[in-house]
PDB file of N, CA and C in Angstrom:
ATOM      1  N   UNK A   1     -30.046  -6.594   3.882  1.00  0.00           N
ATOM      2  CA  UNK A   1     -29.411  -7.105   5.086  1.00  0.00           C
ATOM      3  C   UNK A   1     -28.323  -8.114   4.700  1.00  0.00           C
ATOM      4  N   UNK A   2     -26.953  -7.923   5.163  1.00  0.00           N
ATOM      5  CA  UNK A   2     -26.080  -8.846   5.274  1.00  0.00           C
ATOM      6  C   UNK A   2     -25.930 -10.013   6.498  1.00  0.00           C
ATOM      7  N   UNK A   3     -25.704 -10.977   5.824  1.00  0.00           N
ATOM      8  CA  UNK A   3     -25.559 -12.488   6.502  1.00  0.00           C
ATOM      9  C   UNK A   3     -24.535 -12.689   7.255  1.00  0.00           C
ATOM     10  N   UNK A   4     -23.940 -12.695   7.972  1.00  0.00           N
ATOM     11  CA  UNK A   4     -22.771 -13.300   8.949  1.00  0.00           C
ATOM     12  C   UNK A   4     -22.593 -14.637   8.404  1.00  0.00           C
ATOM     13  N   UNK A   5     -21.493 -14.739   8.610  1.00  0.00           N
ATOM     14  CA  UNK A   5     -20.948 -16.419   7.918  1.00  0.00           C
ATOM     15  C   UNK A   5     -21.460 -17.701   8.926  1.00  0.00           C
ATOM     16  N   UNK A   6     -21.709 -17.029  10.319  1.00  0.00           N
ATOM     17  CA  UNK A   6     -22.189 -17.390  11.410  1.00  0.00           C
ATOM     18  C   UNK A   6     -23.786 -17.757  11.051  1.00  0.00           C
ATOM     19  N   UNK A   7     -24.363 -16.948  11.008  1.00  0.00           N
ATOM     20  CA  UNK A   7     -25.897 -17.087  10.369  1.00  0.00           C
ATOM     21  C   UNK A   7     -25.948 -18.185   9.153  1.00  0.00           C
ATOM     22  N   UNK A   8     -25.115 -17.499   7.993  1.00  0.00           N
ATOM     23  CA  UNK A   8     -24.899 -18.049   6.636  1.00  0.00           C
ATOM     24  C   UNK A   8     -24.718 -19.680   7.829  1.00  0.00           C
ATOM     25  N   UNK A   9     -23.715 -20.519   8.030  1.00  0.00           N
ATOM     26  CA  UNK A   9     -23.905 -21.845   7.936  1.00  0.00           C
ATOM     27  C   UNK A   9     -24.773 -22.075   8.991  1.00  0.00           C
ATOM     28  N   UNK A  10     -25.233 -21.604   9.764  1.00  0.00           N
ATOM     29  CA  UNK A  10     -26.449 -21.985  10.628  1.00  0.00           C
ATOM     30  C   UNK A  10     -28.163 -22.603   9.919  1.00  0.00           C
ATOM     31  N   UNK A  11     -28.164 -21.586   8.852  1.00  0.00           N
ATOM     32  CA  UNK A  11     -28.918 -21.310   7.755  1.00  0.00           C
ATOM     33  C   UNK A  11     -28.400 -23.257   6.893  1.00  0.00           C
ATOM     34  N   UNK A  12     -27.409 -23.314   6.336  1.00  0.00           N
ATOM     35  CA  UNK A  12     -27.145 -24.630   5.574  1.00  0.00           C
ATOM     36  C   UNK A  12     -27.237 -25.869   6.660  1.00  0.00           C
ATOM     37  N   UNK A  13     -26.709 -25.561   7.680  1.00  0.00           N
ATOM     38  CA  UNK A  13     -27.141 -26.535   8.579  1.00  0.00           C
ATOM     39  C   UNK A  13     -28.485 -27.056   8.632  1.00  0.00           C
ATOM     40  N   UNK A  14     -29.578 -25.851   8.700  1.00  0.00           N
ATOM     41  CA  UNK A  14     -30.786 -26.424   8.655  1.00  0.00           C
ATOM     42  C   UNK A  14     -31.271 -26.915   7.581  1.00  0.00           C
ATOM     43  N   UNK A  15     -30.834 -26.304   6.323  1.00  0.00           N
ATOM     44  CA  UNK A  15     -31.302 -27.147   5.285  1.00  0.00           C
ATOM     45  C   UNK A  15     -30.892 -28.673   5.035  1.00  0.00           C
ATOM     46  N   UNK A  16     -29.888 -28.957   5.716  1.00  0.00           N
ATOM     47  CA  UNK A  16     -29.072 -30.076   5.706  1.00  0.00           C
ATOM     48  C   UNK A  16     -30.287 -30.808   6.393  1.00  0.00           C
ATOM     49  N   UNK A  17     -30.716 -30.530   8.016  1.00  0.00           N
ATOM     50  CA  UNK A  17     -31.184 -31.262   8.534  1.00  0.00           C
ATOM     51  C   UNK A  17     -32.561 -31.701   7.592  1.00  0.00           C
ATOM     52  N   UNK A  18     -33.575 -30.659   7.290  1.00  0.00           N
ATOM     53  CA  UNK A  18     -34.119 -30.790   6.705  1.00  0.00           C
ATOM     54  C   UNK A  18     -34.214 -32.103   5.294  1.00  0.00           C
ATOM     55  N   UNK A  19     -33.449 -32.004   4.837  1.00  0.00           N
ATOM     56  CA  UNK A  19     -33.095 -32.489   3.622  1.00  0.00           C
ATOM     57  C   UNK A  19     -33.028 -34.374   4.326  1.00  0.00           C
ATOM     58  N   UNK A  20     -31.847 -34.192   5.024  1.00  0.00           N
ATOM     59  CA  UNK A  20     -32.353 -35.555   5.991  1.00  0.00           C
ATOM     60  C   UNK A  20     -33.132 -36.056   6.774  1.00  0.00           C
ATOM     61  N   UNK A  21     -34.537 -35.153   7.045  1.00  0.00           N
ATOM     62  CA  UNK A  21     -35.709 -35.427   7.578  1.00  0.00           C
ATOM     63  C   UNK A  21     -35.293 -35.618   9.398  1.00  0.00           C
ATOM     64  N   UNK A  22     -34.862 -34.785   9.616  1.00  0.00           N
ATOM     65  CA  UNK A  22     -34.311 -34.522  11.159  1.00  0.00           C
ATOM     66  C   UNK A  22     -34.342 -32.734  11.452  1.00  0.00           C
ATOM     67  N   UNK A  23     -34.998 -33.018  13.325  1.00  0.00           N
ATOM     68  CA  UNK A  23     -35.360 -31.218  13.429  1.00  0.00           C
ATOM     69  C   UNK A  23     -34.484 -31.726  14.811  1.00  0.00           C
ATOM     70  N   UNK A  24     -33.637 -30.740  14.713  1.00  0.00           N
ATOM     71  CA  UNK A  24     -32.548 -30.755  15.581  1.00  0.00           C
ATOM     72  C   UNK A  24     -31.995 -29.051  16.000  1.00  0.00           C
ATOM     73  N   UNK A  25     -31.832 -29.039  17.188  1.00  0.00           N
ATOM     74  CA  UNK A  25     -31.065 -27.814  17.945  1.00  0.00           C
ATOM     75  C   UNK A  25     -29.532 -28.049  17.642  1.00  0.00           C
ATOM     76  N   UNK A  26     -28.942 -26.898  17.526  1.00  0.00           N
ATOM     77  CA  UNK A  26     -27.587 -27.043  17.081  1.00  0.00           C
ATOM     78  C   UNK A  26     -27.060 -26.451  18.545  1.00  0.00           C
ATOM     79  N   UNK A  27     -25.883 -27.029  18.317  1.00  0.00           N
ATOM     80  CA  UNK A  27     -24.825 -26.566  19.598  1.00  0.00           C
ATOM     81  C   UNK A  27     -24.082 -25.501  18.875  1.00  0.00           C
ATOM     82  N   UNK A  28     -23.738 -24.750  20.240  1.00  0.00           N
ATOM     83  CA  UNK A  28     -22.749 -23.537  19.440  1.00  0.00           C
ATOM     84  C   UNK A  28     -21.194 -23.795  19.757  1.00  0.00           C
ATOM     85  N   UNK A  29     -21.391 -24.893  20.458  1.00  0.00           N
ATOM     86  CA  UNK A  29     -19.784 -25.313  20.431  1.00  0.00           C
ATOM     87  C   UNK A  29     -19.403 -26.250  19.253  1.00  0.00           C
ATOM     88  N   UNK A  30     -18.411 -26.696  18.621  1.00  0.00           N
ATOM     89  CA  UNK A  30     -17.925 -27.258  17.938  1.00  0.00           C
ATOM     90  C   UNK A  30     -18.168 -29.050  17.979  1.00  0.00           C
ATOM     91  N   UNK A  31     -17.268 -29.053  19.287  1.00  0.00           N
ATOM     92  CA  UNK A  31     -17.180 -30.378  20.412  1.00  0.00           C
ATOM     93  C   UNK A  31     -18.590 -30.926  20.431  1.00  0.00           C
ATOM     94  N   UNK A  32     -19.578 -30.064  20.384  1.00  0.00           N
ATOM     95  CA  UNK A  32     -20.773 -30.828  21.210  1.00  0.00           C
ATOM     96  C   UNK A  32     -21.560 -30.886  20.303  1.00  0.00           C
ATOM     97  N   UNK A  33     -20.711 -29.948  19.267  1.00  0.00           N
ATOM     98  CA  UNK A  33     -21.620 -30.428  17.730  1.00  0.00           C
ATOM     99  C   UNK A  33     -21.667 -31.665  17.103  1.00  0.00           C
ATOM    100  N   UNK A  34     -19.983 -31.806  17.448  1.00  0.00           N
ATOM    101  CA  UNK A  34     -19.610 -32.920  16.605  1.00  0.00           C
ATOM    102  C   UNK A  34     -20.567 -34.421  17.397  1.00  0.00           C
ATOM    103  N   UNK A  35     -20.839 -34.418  18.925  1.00  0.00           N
ATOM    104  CA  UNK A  35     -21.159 -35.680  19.516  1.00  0.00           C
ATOM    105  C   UNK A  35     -22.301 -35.347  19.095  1.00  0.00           C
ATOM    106  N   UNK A  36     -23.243 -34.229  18.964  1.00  0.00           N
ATOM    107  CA  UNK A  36     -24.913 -34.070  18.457  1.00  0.00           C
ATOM    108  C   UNK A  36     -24.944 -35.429  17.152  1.00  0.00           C
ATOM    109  N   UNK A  37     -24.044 -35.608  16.336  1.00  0.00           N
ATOM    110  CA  UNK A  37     -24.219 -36.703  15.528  1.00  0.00           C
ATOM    111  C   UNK A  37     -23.343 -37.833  15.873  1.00  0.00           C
ATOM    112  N   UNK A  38     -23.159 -38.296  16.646  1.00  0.00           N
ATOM    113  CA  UNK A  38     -23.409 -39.725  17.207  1.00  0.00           C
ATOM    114  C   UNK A  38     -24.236 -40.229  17.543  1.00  0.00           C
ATOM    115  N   UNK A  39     -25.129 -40.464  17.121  1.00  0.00           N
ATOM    116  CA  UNK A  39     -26.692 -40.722  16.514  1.00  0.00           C
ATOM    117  C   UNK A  39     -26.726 -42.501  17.134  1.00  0.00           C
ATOM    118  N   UNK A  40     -26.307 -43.283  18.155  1.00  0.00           N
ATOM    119  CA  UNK A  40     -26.363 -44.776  18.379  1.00  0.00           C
ATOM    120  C   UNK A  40     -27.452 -44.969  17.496  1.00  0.00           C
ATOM    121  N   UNK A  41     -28.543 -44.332  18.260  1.00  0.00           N
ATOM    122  CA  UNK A  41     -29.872 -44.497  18.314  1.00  0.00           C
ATOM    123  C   UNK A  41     -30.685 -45.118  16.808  1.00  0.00           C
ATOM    124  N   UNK A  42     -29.415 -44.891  15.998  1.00  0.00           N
ATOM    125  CA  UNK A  42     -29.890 -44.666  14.471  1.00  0.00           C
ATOM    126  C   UNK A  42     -29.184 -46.136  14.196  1.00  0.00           C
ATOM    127  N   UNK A  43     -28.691 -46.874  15.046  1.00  0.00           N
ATOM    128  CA  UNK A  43     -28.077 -48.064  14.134  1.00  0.00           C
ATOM    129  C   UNK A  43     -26.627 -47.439  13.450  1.00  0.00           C
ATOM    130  N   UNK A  44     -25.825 -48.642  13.621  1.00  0.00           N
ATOM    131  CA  UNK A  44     -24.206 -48.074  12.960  1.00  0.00           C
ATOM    132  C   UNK A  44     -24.345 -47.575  11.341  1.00  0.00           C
ATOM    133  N   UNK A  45     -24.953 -48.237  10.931  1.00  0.00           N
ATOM    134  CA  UNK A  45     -24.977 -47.813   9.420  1.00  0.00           C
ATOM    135  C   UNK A  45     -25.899 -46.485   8.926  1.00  0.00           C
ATOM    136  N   UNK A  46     -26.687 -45.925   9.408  1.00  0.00           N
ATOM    137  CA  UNK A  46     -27.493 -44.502   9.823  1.00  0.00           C
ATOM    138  C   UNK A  46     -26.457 -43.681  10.548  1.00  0.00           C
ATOM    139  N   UNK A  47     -26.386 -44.112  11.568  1.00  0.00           N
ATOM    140  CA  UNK A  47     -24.457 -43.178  12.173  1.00  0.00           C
ATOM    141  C   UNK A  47     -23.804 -42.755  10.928  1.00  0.00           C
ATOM    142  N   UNK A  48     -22.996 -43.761  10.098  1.00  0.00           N
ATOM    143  CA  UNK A  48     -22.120 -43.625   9.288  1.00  0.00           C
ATOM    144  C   UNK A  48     -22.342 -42.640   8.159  1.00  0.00           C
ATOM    145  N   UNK A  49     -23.935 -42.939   7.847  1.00  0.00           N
ATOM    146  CA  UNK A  49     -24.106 -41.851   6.848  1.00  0.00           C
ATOM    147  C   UNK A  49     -24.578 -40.121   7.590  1.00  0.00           C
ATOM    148  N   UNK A  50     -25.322 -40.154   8.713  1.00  0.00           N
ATOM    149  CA  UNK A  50     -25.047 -39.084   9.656  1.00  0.00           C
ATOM    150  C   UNK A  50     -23.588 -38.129   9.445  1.00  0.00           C
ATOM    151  N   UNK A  51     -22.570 -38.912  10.209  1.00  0.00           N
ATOM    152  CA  UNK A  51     -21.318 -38.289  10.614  1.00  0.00           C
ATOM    153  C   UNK A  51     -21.116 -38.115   8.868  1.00  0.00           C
ATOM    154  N   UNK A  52     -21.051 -38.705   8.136  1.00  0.00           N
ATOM    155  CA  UNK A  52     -20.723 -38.123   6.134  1.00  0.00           C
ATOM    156  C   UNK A  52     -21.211 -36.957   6.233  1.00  0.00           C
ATOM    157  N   UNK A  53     -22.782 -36.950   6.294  1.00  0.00           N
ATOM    158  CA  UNK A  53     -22.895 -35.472   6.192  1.00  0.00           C
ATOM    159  C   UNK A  53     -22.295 -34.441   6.810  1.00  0.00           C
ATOM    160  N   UNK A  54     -22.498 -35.028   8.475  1.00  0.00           N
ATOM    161  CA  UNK A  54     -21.487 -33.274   9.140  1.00  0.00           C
ATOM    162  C   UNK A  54     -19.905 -33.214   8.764  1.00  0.00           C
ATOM    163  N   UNK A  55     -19.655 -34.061   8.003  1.00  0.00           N
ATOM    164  CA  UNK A  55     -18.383 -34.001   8.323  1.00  0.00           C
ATOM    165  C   UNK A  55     -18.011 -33.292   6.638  1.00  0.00           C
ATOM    166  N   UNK A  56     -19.104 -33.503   5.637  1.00  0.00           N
ATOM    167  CA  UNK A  56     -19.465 -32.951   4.277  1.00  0.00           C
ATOM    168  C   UNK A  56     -19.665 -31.627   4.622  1.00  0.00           C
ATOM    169  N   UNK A  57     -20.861 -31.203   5.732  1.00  0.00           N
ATOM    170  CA  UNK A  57     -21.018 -29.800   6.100  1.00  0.00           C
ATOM    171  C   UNK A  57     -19.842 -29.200   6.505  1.00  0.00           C
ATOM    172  N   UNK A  58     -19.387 -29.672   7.055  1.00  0.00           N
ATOM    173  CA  UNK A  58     -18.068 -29.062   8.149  1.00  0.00           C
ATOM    174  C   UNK A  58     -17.324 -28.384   7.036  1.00  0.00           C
ATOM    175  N   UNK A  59     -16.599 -29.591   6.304  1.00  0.00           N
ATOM    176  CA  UNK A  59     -15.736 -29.024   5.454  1.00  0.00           C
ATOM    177  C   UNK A  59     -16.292 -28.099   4.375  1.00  0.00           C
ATOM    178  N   UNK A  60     -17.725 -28.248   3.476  1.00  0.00           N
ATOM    179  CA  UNK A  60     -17.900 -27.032   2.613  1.00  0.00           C
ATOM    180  C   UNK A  60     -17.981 -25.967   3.354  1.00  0.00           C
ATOM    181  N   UNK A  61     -18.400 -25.609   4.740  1.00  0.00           N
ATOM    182  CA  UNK A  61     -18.565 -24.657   5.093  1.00  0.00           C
ATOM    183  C   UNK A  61     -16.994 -23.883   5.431  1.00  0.00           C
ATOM    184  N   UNK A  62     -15.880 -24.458   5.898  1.00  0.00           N
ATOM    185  CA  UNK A  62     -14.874 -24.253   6.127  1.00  0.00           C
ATOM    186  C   UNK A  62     -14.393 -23.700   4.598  1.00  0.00           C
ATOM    187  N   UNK A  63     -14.522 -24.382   3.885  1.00  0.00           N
ATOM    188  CA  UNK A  63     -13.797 -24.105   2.114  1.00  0.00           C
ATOM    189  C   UNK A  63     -14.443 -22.620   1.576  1.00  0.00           C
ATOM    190  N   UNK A  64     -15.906 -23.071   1.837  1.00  0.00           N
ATOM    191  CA  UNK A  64     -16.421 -21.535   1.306  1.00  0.00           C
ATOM    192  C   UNK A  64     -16.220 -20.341   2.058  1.00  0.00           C
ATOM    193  N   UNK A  65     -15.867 -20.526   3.881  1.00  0.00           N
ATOM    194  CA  UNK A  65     -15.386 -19.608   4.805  1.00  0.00           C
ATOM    195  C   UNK A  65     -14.268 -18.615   4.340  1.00  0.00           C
ATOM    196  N   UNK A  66     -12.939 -19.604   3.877  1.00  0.00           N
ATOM    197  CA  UNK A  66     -12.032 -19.172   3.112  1.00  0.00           C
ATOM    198  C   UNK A  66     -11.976 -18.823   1.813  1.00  0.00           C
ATOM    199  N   UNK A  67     -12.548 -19.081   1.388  1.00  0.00           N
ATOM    200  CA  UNK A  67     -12.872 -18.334  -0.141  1.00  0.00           C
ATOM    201  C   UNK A  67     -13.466 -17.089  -0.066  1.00  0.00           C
ATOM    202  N   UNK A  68     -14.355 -17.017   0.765  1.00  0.00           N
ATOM    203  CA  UNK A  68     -15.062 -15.514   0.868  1.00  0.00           C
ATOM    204  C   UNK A  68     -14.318 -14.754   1.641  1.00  0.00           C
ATOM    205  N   UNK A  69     -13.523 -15.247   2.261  1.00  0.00           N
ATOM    206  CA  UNK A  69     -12.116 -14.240   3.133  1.00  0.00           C
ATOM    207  C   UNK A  69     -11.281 -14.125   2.316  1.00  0.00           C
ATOM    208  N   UNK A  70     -10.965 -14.766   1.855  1.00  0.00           N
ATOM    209  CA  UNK A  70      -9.661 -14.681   0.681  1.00  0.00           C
ATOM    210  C   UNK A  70      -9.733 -14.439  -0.830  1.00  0.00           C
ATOM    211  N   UNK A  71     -10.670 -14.845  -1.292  1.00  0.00           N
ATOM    212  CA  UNK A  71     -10.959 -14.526  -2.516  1.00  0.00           C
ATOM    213  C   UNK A  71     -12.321 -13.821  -2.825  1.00  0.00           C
ATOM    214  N   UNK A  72     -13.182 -13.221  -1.942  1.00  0.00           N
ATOM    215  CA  UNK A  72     -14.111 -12.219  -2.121  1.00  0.00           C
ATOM    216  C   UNK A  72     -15.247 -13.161  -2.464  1.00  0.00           C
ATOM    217  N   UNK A  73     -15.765 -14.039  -2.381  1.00  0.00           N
ATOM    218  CA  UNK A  73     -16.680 -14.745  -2.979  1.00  0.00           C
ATOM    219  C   UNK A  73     -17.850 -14.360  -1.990  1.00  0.00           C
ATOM    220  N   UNK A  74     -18.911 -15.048  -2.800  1.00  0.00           N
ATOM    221  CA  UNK A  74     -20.150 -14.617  -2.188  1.00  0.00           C
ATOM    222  C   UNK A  74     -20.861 -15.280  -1.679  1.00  0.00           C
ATOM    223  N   UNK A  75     -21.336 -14.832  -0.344  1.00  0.00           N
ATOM    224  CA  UNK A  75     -22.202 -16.360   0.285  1.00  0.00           C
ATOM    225  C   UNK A  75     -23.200 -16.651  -0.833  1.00  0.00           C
ATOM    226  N   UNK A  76     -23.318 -18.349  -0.504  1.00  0.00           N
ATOM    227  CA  UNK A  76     -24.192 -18.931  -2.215  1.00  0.00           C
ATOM    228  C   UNK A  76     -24.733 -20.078  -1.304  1.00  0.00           C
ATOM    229  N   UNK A  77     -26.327 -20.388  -0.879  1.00  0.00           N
ATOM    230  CA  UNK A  77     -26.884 -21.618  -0.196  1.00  0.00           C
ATOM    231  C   UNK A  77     -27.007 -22.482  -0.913  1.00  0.00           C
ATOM    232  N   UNK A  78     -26.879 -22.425  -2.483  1.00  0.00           N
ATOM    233  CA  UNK A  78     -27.461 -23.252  -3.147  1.00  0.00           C
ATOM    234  C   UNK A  78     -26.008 -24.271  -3.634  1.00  0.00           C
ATOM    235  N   UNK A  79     -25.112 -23.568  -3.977  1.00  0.00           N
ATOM    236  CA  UNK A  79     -24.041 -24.389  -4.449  1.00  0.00           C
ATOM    237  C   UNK A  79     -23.554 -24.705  -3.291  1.00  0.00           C
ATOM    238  N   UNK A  80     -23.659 -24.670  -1.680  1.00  0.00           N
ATOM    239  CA  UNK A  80     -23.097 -25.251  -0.722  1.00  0.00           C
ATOM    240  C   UNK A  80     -23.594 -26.272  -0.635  1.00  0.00           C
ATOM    241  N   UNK A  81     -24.984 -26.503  -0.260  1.00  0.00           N
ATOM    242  CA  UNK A  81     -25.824 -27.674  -0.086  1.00  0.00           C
ATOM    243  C   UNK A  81     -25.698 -28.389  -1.603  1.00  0.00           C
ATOM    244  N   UNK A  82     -25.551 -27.973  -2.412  1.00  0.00           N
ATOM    245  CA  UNK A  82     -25.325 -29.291  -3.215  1.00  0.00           C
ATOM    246  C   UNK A  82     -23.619 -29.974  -3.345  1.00  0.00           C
ATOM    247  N   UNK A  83     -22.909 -28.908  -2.900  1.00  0.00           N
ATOM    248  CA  UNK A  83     -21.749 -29.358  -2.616  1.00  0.00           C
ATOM    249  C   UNK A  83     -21.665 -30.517  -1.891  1.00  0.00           C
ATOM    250  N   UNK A  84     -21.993 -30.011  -0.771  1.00  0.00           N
ATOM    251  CA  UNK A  84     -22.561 -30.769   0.740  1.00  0.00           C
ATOM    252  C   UNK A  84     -23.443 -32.322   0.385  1.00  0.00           C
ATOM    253  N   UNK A  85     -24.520 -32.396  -0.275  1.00  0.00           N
ATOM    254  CA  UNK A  85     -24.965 -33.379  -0.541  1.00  0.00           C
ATOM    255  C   UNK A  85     -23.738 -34.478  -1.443  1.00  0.00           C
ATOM    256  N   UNK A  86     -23.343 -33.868  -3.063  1.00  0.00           N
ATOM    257  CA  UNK A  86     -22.367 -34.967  -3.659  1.00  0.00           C
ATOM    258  C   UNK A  86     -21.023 -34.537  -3.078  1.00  0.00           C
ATOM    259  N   UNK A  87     -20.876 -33.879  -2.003  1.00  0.00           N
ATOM    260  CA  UNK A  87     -19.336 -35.011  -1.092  1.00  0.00           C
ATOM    261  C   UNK A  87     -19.454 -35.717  -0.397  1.00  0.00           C
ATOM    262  N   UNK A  88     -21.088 -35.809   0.248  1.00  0.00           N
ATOM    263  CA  UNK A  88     -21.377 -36.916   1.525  1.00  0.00           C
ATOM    264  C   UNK A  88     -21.355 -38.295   0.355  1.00  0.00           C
ATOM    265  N   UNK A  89     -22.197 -38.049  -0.445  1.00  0.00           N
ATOM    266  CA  UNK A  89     -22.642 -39.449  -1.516  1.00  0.00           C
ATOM    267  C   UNK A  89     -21.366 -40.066  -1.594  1.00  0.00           C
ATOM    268  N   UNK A  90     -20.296 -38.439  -2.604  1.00  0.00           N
ATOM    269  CA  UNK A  90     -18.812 -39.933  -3.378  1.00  0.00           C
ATOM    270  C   UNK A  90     -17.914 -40.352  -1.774  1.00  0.00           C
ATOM    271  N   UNK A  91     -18.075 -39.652  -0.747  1.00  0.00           N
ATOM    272  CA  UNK A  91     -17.116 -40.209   0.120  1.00  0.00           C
ATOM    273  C   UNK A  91     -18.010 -41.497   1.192  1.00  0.00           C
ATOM    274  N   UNK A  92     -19.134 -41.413   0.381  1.00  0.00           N
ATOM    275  CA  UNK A  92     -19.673 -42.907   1.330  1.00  0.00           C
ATOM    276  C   UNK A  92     -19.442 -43.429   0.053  1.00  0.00           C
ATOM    277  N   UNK A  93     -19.774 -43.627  -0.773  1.00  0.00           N
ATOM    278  CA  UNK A  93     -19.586 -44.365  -2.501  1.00  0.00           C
ATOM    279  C   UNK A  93     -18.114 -44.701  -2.067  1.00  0.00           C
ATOM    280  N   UNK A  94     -17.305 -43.890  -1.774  1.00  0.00           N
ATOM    281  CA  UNK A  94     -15.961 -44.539  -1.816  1.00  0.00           C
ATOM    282  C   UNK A  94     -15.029 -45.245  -1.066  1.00  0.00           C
ATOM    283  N   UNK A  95     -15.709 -45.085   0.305  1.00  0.00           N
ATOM    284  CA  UNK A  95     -15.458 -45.732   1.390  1.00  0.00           C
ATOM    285  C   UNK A  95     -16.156 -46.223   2.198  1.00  0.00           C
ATOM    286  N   UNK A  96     -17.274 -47.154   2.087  1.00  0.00           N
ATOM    287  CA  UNK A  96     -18.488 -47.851   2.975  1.00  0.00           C
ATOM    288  C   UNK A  96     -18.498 -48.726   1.736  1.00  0.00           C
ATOM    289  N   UNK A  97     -18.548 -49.999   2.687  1.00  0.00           N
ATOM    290  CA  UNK A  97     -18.766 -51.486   1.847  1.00  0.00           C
ATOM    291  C   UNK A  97     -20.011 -51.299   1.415  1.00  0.00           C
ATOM    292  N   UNK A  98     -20.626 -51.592   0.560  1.00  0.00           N
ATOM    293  CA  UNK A  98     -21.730 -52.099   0.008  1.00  0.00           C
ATOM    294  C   UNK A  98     -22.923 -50.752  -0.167  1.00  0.00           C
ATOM    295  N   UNK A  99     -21.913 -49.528   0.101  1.00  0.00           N
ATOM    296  CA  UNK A  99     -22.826 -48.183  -0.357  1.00  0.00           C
ATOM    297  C   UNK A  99     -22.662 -48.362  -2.211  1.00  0.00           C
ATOM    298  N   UNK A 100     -23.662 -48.437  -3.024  1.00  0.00           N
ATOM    299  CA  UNK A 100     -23.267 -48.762  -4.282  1.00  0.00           C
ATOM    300  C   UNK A 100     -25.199 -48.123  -4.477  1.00  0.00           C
ATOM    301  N   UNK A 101     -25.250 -46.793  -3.962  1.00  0.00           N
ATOM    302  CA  UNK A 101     -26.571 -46.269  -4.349  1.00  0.00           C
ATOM    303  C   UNK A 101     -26.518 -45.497  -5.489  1.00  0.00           C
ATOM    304  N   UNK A 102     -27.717 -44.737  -5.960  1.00  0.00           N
ATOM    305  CA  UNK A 102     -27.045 -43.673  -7.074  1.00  0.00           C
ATOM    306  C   UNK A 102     -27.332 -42.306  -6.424  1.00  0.00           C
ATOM    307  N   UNK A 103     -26.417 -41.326  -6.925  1.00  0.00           N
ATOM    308  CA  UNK A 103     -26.670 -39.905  -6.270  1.00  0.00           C
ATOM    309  C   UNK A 103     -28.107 -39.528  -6.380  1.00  0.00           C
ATOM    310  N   UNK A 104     -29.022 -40.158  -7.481  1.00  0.00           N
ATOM    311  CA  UNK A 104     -30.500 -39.606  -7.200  1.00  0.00           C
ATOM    312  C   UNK A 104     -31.705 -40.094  -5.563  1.00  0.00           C
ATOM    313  N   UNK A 105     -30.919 -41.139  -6.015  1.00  0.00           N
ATOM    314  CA  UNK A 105     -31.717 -41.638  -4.613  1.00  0.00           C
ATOM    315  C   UNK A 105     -30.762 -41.444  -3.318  1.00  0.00           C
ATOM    316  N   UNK A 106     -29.785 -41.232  -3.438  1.00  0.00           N
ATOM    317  CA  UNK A 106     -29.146 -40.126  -2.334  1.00  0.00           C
ATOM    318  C   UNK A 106     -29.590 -38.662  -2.042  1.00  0.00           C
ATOM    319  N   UNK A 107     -29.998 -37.947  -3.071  1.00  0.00           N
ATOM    320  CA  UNK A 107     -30.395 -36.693  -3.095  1.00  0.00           C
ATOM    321  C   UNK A 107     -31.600 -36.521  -2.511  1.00  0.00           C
ATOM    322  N   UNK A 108     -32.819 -38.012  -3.125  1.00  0.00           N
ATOM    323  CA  UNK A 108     -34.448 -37.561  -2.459  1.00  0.00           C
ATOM    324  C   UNK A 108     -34.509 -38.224  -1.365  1.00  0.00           C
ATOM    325  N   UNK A 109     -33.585 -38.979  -0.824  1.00  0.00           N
ATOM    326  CA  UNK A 109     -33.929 -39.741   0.858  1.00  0.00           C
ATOM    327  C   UNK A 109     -33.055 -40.395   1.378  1.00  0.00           C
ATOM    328  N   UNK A 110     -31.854 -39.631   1.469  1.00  0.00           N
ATOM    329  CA  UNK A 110     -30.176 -39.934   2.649  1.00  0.00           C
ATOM    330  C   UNK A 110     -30.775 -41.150   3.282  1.00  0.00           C
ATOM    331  N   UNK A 111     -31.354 -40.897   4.187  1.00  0.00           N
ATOM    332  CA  UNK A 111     -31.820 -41.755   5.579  1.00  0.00           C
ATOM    333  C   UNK A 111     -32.495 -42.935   5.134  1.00  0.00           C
ATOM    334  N   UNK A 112     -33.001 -43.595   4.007  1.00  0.00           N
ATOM    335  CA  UNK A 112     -33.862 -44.712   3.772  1.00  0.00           C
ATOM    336  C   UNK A 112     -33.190 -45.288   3.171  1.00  0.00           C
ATOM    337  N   UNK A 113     -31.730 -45.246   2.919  1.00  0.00           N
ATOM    338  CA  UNK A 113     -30.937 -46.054   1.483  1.00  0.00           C
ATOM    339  C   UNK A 113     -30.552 -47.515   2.635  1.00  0.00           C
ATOM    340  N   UNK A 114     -30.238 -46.989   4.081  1.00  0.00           N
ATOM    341  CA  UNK A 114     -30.012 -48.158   4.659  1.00  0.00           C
ATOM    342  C   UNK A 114     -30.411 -48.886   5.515  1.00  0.00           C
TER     343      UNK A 114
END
């Protein structure tokens, strides 16, 4: 059975959530995806690392979208989600004051670093 690219990131989405210890319904709109993580509820600094990730998901999923349209590549869950994990880490590492964690303890528990 073949995957739809549709399925395919629906599929990384959940591992995402997973991985951040959150069980969440996804929107199938874009818009209402994006407010699904405006997370108040979580405190600004839980927000901040929230929106890293979708915004980490967003884009690997977009990059690998085009690669497999354009350059034949093959859906791959494993090198997305780790994609996905060290671009959320270096782009909070590189832009959030006082994020100065290490990617291991980013990798086993996103949500407890702050």
């Amino acid at each position: 059975m073949q995957l739809s690219i549709a399925h395919f990131a629906f599929i990384v989405w959940q591992i995402c959530y997973n991985w951040i210890g959150v069980q969440q319904v996804q929107h199938c709109e874009l818009f209402q995806h994006y407010f699904m993580h405006n997370c108040f509820w979580l405190g600004k600094r839980k927000t901040i690392l929230w929106r890293a990730v979708w915004c980490s998901t967003t884009w690997s999923l977009w990059c690998h979208r085009n690669r497999i349209i354009f350059y034949g590549e093959k859906l791959d869950f494993y090198s997305r989600v780790e994609q996905i994990r060290f671009k959320a880490w270096s782009w909070l590492s590189a832009k959030v004051k006082n994020f100065n964690h290490s990617f291991y303890d980013w990798y086993v528990s996103p949500m407890f670093l702050y």
